[in-house]
N, C-alpha and C. Protein backbone atom coordinates (compact mmCIF):
# COMPACT_ATOMS: atom_id res chain seq x y z
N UNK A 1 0.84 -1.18 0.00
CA UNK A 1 0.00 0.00 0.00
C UNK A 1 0.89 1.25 0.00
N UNK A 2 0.12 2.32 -0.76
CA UNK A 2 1.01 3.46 -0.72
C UNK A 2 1.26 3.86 0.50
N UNK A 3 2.21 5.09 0.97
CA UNK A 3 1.92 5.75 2.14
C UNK A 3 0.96 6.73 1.75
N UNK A 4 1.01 7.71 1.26
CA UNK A 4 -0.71 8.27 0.76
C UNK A 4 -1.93 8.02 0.55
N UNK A 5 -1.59 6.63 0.85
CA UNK A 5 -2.64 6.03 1.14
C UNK A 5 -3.33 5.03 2.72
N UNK A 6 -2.51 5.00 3.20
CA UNK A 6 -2.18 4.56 4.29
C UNK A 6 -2.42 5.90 5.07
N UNK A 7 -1.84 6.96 4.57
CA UNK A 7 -2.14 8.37 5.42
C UNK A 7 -3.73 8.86 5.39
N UNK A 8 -4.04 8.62 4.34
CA UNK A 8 -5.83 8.70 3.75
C UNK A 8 -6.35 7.52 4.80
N UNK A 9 -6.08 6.53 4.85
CA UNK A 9 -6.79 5.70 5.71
C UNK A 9 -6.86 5.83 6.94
N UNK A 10 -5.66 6.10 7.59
CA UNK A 10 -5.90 6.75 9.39
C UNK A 10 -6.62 8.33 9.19
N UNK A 11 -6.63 8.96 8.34
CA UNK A 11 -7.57 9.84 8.54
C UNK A 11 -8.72 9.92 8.67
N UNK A 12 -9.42 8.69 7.88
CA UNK A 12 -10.55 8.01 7.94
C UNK A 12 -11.04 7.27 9.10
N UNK A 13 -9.91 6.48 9.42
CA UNK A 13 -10.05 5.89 10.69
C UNK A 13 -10.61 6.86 11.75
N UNK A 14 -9.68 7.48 11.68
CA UNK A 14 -9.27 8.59 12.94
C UNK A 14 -10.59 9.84 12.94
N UNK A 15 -11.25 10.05 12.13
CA UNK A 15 -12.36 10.62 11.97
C UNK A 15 -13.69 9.86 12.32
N UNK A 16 -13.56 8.22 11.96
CA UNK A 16 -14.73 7.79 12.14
C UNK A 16 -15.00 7.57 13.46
N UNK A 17 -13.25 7.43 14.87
CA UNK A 17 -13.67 6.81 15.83
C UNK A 17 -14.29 8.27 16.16
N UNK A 18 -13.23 9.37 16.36
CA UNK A 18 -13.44 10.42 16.55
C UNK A 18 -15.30 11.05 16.90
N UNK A 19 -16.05 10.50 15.35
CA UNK A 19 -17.53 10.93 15.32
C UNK A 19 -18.47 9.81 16.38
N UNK A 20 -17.76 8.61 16.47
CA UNK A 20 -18.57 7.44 17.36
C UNK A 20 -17.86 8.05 18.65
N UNK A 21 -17.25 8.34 19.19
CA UNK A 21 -17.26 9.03 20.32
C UNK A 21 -17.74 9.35 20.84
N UNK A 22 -17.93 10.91 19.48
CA UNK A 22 -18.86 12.42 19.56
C UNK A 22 -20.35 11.87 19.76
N UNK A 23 -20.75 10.55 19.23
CA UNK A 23 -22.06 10.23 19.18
C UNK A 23 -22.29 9.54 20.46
N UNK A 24 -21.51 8.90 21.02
CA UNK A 24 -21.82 8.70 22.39
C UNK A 24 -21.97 9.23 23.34
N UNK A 25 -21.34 10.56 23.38
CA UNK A 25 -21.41 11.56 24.47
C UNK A 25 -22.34 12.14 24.08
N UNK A 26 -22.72 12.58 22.99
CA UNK A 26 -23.82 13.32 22.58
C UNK A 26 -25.62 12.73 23.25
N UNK A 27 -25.21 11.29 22.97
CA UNK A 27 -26.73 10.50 23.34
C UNK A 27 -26.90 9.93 25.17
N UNK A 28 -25.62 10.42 25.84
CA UNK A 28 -25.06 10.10 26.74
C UNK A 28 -25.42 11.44 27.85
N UNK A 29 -25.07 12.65 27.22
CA UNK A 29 -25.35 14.00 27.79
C UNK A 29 -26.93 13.99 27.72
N UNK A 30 -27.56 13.79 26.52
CA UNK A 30 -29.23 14.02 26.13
C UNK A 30 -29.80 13.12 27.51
N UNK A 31 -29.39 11.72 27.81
CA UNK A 31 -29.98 10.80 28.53
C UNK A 31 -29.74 11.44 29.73
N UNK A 32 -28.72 12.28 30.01
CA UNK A 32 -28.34 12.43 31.93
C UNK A 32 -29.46 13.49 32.02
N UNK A 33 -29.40 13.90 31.05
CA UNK A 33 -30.12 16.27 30.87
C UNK A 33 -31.98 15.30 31.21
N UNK A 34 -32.12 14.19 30.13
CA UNK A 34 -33.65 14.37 30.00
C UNK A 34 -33.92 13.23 31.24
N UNK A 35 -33.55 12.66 31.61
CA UNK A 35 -33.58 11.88 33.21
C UNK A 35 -33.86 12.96 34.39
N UNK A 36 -32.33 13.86 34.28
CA UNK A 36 -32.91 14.45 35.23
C UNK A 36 -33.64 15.73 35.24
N UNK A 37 -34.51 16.14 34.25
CA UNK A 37 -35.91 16.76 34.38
C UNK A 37 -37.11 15.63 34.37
N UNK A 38 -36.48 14.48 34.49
CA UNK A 38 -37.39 13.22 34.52
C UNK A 38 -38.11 12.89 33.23
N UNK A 39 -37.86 13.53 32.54
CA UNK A 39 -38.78 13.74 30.74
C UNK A 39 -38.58 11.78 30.71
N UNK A 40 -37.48 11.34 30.63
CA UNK A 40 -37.06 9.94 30.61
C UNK A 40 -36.89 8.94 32.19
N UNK A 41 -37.70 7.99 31.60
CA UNK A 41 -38.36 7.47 33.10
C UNK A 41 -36.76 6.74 33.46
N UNK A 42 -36.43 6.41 34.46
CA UNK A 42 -35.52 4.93 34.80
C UNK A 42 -35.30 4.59 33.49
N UNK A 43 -33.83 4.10 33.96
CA UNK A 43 -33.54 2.75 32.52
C UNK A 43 -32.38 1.81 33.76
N UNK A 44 -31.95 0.82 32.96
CA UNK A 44 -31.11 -0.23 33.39
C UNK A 44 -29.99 -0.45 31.99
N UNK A 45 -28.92 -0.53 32.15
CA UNK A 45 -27.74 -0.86 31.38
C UNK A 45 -27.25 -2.23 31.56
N UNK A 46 -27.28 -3.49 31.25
CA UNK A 46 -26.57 -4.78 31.56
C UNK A 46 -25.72 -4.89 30.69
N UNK A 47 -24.30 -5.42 31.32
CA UNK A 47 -23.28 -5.80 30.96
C UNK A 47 -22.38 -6.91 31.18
N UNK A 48 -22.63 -8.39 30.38
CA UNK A 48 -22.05 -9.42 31.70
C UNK A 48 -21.93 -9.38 32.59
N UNK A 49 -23.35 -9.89 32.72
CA UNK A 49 -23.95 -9.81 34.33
C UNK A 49 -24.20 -8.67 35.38
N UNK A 50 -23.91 -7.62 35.30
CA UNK A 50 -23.85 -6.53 35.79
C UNK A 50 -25.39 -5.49 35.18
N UNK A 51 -25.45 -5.29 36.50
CA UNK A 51 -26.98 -4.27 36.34
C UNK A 51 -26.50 -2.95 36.40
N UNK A 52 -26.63 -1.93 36.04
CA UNK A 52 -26.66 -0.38 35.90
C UNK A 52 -27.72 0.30 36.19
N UNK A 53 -28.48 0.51 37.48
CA UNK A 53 -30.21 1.06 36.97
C UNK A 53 -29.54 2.79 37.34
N UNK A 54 -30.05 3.51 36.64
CA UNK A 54 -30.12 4.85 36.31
C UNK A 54 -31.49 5.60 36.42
N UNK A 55 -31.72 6.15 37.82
CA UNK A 55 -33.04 6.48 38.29
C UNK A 55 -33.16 7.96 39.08
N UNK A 56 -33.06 9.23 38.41
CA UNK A 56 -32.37 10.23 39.10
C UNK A 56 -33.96 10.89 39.75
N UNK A 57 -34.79 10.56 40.07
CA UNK A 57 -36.33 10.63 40.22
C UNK A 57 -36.22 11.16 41.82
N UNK A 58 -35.29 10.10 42.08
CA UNK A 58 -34.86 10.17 43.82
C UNK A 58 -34.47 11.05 44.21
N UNK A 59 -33.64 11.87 43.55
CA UNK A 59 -32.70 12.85 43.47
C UNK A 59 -33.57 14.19 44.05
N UNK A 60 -32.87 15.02 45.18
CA UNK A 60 -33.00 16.31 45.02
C UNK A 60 -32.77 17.09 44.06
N UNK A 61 -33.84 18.35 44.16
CA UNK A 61 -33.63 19.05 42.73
C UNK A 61 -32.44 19.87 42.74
N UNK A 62 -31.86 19.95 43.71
CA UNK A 62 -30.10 20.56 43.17
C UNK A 62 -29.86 19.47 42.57
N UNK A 63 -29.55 18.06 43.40
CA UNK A 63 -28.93 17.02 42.64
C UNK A 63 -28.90 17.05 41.29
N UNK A 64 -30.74 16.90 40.80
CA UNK A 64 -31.14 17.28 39.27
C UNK A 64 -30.60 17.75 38.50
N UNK A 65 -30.32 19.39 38.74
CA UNK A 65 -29.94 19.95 38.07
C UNK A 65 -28.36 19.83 37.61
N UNK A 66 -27.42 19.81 38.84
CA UNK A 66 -25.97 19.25 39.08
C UNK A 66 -26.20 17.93 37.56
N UNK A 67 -26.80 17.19 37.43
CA UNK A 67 -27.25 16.32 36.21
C UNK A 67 -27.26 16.56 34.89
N UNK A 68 -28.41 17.73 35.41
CA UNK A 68 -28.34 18.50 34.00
C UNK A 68 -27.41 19.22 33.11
N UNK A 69 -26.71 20.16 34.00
CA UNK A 69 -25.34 20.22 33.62
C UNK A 69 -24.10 19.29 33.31
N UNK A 70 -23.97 17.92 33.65
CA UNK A 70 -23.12 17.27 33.39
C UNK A 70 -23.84 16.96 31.95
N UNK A 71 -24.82 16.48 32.22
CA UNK A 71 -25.45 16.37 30.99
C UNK A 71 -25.46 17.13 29.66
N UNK A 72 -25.62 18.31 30.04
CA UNK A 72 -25.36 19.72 28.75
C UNK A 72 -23.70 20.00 28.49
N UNK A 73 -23.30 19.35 29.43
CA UNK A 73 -21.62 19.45 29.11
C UNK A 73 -20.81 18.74 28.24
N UNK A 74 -21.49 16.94 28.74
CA UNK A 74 -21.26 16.15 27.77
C UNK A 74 -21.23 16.49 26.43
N UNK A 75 -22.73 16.83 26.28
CA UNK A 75 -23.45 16.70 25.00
C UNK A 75 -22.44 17.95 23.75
N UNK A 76 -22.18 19.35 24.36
CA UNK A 76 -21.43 20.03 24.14
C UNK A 76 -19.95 19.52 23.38
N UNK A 77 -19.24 18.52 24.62
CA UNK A 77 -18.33 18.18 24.06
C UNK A 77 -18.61 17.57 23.08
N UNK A 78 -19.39 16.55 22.69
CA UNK A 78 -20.10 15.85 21.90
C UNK A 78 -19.88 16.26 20.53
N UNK A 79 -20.39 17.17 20.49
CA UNK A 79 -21.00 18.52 19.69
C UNK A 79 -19.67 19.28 18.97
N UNK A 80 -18.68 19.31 20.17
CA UNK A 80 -17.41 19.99 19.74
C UNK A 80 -16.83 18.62 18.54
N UNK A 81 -16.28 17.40 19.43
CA UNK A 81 -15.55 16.66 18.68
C UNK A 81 -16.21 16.08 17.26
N UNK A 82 -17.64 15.85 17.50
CA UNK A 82 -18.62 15.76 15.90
C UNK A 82 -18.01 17.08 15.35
N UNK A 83 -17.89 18.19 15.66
CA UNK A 83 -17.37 19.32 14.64
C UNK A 83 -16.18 18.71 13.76
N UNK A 84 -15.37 18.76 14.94
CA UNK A 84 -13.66 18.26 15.16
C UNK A 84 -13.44 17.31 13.98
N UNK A 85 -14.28 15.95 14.09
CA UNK A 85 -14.65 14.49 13.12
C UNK A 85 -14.74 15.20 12.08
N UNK A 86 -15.92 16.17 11.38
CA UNK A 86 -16.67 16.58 10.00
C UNK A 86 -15.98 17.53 9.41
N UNK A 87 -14.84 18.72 10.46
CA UNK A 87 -14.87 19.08 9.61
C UNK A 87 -13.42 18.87 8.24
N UNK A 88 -13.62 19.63 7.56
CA UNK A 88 -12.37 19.66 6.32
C UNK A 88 -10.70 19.74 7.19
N UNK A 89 -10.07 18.76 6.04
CA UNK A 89 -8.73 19.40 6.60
C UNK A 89 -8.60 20.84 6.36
N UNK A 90 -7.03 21.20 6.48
CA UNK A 90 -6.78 22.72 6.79
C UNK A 90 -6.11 22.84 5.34
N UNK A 91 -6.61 23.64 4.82
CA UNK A 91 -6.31 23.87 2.88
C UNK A 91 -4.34 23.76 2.67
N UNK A 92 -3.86 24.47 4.25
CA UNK A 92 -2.87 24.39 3.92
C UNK A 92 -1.56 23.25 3.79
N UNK A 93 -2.37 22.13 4.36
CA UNK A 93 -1.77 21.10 4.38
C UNK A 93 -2.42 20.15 3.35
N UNK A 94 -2.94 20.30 2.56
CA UNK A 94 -3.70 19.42 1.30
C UNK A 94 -2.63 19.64 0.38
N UNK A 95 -2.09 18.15 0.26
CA UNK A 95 -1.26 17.96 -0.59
C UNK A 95 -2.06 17.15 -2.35
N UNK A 96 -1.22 17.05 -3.02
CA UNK A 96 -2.03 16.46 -4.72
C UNK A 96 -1.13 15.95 -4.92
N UNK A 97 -1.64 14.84 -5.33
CA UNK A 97 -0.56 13.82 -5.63
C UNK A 97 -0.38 13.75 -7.06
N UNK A 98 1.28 14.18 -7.91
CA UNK A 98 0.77 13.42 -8.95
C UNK A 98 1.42 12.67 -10.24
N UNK A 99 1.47 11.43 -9.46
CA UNK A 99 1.91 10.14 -9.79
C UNK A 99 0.70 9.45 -10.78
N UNK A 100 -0.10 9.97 -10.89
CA UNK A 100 -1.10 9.55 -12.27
C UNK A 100 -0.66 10.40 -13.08
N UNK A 101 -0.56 11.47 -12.62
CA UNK A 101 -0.48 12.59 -13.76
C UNK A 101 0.92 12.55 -14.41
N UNK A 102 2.13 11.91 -13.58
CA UNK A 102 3.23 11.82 -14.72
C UNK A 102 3.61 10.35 -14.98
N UNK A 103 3.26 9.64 -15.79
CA UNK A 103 2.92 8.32 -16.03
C UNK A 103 4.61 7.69 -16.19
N UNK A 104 5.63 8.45 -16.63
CA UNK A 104 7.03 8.39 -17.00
C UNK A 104 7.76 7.74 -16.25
N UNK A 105 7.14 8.10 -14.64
CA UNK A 105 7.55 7.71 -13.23
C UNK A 105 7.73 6.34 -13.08
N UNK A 106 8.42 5.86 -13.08
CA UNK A 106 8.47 4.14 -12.46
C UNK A 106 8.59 3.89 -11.00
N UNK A 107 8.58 2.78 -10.74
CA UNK A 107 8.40 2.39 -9.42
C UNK A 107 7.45 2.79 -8.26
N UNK A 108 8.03 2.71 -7.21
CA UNK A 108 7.96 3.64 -5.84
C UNK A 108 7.96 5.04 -5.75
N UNK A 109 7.74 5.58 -6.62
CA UNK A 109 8.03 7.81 -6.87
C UNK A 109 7.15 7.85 -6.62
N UNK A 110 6.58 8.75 -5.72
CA UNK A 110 5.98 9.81 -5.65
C UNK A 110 5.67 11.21 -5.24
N UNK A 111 4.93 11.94 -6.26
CA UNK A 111 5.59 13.47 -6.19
C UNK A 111 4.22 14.07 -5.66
N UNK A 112 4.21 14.64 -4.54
CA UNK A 112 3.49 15.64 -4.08
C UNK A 112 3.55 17.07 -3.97
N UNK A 113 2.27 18.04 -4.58
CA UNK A 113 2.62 19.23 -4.26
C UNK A 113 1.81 19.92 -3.31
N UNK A 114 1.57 20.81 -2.41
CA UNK A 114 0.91 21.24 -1.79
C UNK A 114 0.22 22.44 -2.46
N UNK A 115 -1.40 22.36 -1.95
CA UNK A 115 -2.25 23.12 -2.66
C UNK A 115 -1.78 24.31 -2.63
N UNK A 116 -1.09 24.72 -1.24
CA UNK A 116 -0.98 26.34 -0.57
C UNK A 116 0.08 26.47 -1.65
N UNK A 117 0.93 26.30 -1.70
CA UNK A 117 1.92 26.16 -3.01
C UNK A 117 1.37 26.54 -4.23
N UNK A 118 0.78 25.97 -4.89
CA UNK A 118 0.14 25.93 -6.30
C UNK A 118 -0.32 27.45 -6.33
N UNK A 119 -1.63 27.93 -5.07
CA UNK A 119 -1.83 29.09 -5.07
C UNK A 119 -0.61 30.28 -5.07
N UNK A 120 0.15 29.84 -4.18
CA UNK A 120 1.36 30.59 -4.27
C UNK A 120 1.88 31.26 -5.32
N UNK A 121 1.88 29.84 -6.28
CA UNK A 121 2.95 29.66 -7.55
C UNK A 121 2.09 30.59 -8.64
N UNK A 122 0.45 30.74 -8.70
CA UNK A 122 -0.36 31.50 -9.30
C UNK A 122 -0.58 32.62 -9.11
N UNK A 123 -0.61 33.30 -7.94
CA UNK A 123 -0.30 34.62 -7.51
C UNK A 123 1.25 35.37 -7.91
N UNK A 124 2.08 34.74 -7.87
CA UNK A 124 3.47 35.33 -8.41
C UNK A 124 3.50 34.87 -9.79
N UNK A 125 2.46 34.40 -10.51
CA UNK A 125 2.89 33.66 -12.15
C UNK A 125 2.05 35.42 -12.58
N UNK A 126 0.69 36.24 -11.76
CA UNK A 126 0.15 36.97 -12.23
C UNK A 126 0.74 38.09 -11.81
N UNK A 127 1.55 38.57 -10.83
CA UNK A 127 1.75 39.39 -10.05
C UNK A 127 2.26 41.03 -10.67
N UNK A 128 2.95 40.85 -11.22
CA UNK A 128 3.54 41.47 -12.56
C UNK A 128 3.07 42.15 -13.98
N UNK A 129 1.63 41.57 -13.89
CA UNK A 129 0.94 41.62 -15.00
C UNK A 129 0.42 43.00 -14.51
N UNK A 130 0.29 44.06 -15.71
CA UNK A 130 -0.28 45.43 -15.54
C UNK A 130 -1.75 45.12 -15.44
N UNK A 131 -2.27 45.71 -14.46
CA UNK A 131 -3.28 45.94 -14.75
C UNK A 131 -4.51 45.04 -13.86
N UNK A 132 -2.97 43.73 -12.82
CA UNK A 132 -3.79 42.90 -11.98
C UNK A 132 -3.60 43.44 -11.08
N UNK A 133 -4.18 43.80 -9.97
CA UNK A 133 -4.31 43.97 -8.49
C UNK A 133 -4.14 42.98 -7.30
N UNK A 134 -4.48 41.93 -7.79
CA UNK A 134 -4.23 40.46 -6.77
C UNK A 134 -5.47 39.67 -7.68
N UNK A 135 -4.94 38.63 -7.21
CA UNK A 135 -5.28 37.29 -8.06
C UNK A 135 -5.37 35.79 -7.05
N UNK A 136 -6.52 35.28 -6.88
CA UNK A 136 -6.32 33.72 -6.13
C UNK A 136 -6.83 32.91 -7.26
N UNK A 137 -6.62 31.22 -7.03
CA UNK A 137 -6.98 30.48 -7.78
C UNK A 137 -7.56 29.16 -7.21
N UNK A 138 -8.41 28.78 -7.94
CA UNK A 138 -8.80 27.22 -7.13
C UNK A 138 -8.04 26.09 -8.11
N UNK A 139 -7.29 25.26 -7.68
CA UNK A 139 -6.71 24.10 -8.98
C UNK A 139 -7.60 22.71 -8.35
N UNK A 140 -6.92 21.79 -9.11
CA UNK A 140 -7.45 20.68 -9.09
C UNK A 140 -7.04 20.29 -10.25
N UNK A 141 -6.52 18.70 -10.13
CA UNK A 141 -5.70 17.84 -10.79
C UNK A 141 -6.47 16.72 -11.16
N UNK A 142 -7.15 16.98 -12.48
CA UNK A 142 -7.95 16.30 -13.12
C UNK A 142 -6.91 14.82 -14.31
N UNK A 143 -7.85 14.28 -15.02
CA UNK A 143 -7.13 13.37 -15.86
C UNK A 143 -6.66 13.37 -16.75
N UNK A 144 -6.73 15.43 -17.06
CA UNK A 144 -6.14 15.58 -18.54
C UNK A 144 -5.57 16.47 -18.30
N UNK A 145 -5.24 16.99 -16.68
CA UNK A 145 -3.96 17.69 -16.05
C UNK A 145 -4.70 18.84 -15.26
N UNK A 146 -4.36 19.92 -15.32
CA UNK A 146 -4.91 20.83 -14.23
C UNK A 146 -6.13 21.46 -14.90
N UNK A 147 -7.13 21.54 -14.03
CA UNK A 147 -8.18 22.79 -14.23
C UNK A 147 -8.60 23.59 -12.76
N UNK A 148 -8.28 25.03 -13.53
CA UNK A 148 -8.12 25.84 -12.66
C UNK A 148 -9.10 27.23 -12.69
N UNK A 149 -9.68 27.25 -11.53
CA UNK A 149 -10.77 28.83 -11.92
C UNK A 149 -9.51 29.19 -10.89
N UNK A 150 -9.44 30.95 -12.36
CA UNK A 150 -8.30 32.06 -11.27
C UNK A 150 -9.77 33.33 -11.43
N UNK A 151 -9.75 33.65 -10.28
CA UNK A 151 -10.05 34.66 -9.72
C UNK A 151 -9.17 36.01 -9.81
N UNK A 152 -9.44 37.03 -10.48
CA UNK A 152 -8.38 38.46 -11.08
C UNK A 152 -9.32 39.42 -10.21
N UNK A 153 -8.31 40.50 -9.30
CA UNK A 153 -9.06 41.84 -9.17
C UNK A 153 -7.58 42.60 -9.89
N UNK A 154 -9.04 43.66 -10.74
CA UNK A 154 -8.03 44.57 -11.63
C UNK A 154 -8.41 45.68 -11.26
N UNK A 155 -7.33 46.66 -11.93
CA UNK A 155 -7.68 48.23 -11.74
C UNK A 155 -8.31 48.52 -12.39
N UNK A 156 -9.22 49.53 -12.40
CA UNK A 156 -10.29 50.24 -13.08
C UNK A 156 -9.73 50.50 -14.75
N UNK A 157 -8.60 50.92 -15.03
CA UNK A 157 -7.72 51.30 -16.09
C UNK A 157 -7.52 49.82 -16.60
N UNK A 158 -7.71 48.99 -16.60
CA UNK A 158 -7.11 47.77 -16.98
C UNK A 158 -7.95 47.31 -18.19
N UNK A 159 -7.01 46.89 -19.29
CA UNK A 159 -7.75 46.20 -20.35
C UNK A 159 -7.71 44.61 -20.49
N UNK A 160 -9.71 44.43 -20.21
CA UNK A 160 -9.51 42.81 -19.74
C UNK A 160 -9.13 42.31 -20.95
N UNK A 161 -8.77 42.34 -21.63
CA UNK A 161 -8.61 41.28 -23.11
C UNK A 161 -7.37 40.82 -23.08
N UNK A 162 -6.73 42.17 -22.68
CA UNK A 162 -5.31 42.11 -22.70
C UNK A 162 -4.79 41.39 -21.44
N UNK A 163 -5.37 42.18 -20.47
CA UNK A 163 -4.94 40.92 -18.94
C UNK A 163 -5.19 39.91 -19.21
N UNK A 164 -6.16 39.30 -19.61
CA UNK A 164 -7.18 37.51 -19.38
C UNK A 164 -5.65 37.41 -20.53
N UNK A 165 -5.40 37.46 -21.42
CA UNK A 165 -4.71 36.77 -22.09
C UNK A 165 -2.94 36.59 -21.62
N UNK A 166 -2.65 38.14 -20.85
CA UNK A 166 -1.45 37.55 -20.62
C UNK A 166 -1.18 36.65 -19.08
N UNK A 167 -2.37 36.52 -18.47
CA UNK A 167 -2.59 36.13 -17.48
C UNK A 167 -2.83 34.33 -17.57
N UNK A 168 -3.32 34.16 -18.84
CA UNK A 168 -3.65 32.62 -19.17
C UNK A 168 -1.97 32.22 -19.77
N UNK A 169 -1.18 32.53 -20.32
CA UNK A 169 -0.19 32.38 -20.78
C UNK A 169 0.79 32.35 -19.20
N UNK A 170 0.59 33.56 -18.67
CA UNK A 170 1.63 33.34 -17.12
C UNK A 170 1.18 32.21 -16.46
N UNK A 171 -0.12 32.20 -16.10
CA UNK A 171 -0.77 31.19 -15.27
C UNK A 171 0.10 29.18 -15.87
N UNK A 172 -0.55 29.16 -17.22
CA UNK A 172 -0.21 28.05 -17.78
C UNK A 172 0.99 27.67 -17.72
N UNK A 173 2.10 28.72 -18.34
CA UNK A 173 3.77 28.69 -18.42
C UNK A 173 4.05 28.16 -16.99
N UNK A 174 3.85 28.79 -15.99
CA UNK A 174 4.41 28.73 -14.55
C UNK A 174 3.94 27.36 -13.74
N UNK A 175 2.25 26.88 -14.18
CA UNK A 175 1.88 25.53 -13.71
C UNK A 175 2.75 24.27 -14.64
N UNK A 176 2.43 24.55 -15.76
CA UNK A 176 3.50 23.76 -16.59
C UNK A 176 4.93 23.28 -16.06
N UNK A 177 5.79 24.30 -16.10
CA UNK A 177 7.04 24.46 -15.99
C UNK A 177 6.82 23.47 -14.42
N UNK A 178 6.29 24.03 -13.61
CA UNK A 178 6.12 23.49 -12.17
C UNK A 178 6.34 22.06 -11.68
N UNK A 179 5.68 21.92 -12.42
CA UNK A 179 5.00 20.36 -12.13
C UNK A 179 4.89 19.57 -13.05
N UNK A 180 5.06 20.30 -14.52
CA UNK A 180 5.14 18.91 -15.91
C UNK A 180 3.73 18.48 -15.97
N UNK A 181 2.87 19.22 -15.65
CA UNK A 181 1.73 18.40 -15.61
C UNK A 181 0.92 19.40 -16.70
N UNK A 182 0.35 19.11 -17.62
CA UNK A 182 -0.86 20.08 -18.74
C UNK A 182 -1.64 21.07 -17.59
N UNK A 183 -1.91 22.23 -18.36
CA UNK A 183 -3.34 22.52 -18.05
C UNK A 183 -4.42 22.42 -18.94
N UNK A 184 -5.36 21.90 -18.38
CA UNK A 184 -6.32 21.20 -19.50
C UNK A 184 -7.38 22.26 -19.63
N UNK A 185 -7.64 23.04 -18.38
CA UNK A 185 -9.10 24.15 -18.55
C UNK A 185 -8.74 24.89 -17.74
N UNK A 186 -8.90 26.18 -18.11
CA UNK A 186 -8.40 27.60 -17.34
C UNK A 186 -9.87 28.31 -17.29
N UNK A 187 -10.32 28.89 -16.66
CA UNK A 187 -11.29 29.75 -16.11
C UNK A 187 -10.74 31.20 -15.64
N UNK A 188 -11.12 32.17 -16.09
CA UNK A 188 -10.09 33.62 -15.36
C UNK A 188 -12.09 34.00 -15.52
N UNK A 189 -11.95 34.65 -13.86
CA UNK A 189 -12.71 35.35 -13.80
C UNK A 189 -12.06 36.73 -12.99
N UNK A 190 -12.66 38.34 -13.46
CA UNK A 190 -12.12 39.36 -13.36
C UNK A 190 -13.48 39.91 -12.80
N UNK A 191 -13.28 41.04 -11.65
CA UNK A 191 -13.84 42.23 -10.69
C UNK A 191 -12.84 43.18 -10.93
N UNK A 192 -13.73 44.02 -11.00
CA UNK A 192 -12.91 45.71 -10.09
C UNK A 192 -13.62 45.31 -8.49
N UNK A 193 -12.35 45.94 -7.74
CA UNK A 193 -12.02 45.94 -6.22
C UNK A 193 -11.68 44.81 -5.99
N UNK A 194 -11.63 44.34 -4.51
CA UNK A 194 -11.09 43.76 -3.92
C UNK A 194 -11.68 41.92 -4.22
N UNK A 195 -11.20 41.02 -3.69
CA UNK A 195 -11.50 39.65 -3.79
C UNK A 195 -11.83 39.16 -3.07
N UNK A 196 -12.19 39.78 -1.67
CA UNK A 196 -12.29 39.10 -0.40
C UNK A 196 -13.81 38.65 -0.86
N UNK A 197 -14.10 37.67 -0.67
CA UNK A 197 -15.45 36.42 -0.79
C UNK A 197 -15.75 36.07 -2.37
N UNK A 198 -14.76 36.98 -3.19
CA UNK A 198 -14.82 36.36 -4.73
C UNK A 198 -16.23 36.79 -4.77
């Protein structure tokens, strides 16, 4: 097995115990919280041979509440680590693998680039260009090499015909050269002002 793949699999792992956890504490906090407003009558837990009865009825209503809070605490954490499990890695550590993409490769090679990189490498391929203001890009390493929407903010003075084109030529030259890998579909989309939310 690859290690990139092996690394993909404990992430998987490691996410799924992660969410069965989150789901236990979650149904674990709900049961202490709705017991002790009594909403949920008694229960019993058996476990080779072992009885568990869970009956907070008895309980003073400080006790209760002291319940309820452990209960809303749980569930919270619950709540946190289900986040923790679901959500996305961190963009800046998303690496692309691409050992499909250069077929030349024999053996055991493999070449990874990091996404934060790529963006990098697209912001300084445009940087220079009259008339761009800042520039991000989304890539992705398809089967007939890169396709990429770049995102352009230009100056008001700027002629898009002339940017989009020397901007598809920088963009391409610089992913090319990079990585040996095609670009197969370029997307340039252009604003006046800023880029913040594209």
């Amino acid at each position: 097995m690859w290690h990139d793949e092996i690394a993909i699999a404990r992430i998987v792992i490691r996410r799924m115990l992660t969410g069965l956890i989150a789901s236990v504490l979650i149904a674990l906090g709900l049961g202490l919280a709705l017991s002790a407003v009594l909403i949920l009558p008694a229960y019993a837990l058996s476990f080779s041979g072992l009885e568990l009865v869970f009956d907070l009825s008895a309980q003073s209503f400080l006790r209760r509440v002291m319940w309820v809070g452990w209960g809303a605490f749980a569930s919270a954490l619950g709540v946190l680590l289900l986040f923790l499990a679901m959500a996305p890695g961190r963009a800046s550590k998303r690496l692309i693998v691409l050992k499909r993409a250069l077929p030349e490769l024999e053996g055991d090679t493999t070449i990874t680039v990091a996404e934060r990189g790529l963006h990098a490498l697209v912001a300084r391929a445009t940087r220079d260009i009259p008339g761009v203001r800042e520039s991000d890009a989304v890539v992705a390493l398809g089967r007939k090499g890169w396709a990429l929407k770049c995102h352009l903010s230009l100056w008001g003075e700027a002629a898009v015909p002339e940017v989009v084109r020397q901007v598809d030529q920088a963009v391409r030259g610089a992913l090319e050269h990079h990585t040996g890998v095609p670009v197969a579909r370029l997307r340039i989309e252009t604003q006046l002002g800023p880029l913040a939310g594209h």
